[in-house]
C-alpha atoms as a PDB file:
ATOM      1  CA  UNK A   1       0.000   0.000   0.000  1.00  0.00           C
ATOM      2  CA  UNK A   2       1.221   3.666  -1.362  1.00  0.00           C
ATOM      3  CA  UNK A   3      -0.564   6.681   0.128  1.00  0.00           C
ATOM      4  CA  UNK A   4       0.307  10.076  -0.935  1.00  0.00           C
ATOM      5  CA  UNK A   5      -1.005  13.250   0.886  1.00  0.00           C
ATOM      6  CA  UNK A   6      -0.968  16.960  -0.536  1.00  0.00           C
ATOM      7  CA  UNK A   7      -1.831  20.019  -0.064  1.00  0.00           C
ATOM      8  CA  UNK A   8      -3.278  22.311  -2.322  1.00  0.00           C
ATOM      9  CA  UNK A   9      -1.217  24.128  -2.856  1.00  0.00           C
ATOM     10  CA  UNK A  10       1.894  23.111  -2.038  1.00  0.00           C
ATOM     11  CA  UNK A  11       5.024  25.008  -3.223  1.00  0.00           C
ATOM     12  CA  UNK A  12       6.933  22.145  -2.988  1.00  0.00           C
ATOM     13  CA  UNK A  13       5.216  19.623  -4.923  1.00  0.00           C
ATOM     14  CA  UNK A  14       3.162  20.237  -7.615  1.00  0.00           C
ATOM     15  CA  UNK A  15      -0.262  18.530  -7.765  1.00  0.00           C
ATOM     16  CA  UNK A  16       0.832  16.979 -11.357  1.00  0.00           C
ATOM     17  CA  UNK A  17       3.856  15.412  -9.435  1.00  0.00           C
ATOM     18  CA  UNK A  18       1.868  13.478  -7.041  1.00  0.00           C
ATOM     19  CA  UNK A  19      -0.488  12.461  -9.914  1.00  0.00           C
ATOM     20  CA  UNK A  20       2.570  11.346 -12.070  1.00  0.00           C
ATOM     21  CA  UNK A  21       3.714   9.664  -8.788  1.00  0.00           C
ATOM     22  CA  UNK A  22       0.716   7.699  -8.369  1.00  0.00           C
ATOM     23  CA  UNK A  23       0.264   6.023 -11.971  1.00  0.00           C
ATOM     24  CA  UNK A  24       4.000   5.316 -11.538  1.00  0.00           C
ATOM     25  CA  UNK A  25       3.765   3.341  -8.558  1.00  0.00           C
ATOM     26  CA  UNK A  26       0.377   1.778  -9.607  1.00  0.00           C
ATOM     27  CA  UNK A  27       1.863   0.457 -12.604  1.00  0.00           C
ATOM     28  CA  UNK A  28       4.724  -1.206 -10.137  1.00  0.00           C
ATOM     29  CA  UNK A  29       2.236  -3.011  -8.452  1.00  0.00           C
ATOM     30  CA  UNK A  30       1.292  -0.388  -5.393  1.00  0.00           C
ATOM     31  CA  UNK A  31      -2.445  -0.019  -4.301  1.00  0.00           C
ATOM     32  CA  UNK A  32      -1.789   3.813  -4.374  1.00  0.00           C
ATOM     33  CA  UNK A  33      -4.306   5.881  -1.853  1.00  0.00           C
ATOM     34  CA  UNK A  34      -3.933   9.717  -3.039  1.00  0.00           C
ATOM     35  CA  UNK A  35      -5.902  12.630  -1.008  1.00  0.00           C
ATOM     36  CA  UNK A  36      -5.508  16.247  -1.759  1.00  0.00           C
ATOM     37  CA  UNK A  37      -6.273  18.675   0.483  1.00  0.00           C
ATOM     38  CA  UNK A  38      -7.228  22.078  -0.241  1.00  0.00           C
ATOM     39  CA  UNK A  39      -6.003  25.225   1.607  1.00  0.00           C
ATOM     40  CA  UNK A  40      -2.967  22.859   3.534  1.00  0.00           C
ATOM     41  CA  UNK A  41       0.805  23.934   2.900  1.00  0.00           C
ATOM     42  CA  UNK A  42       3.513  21.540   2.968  1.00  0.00           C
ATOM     43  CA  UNK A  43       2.755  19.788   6.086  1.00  0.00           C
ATOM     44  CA  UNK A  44       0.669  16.834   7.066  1.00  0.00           C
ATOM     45  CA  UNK A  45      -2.228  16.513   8.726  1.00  0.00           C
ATOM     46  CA  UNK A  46      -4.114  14.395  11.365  1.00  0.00           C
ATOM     47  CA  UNK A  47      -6.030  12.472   8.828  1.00  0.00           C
ATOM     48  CA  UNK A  48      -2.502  11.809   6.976  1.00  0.00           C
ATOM     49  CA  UNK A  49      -1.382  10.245  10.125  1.00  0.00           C
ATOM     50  CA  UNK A  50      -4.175   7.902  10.789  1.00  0.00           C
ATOM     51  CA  UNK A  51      -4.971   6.809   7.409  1.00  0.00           C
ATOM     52  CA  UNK A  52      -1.269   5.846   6.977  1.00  0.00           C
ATOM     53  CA  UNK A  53      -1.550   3.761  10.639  1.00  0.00           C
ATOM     54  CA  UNK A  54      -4.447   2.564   9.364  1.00  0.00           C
ATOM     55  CA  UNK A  55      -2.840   0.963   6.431  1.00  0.00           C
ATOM     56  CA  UNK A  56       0.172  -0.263   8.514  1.00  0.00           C
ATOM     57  CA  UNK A  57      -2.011  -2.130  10.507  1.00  0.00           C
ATOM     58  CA  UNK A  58      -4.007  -3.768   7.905  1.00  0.00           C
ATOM     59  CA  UNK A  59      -0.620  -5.444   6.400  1.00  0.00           C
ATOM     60  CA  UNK A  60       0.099  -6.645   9.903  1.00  0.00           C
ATOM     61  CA  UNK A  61       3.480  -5.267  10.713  1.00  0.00           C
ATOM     62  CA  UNK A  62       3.363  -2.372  13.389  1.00  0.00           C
ATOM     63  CA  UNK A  63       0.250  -2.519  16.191  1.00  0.00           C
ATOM     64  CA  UNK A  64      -0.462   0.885  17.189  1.00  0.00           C
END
């Protein structure tokens, strides 16, 4: 599992980036979860957080 977060906008990556980003690592096999999020900077948020623990506890290797 992939997940990439972004803000929108961020003036360090570039929406088309992540977007490029994601078809990349679907095409490698990755179940790729992408969120934007409007009016966030470059930072991440709580929702980042827990739907990335989330996913780490679904493939079984960290219990949080």
């Amino acid at each position: 599992p992939v997940f990439l977060g972004c803000g929108v906008p961020d003036a360090h990556i570039p929406q088309a980036r992540v977007l490029e980003s994601a078809q990349a690592l679907e095409k490698l096999g990755g179940q790729v979860t992408t969120r934007f999020y409007p009016g966030m900077s470059h930072t991440i948020n709580d929702e980042e957080i827990q739907t990335v623990k989330e996913m780490l506890a679904e493939i079984g290797r960290f219990i949080f």
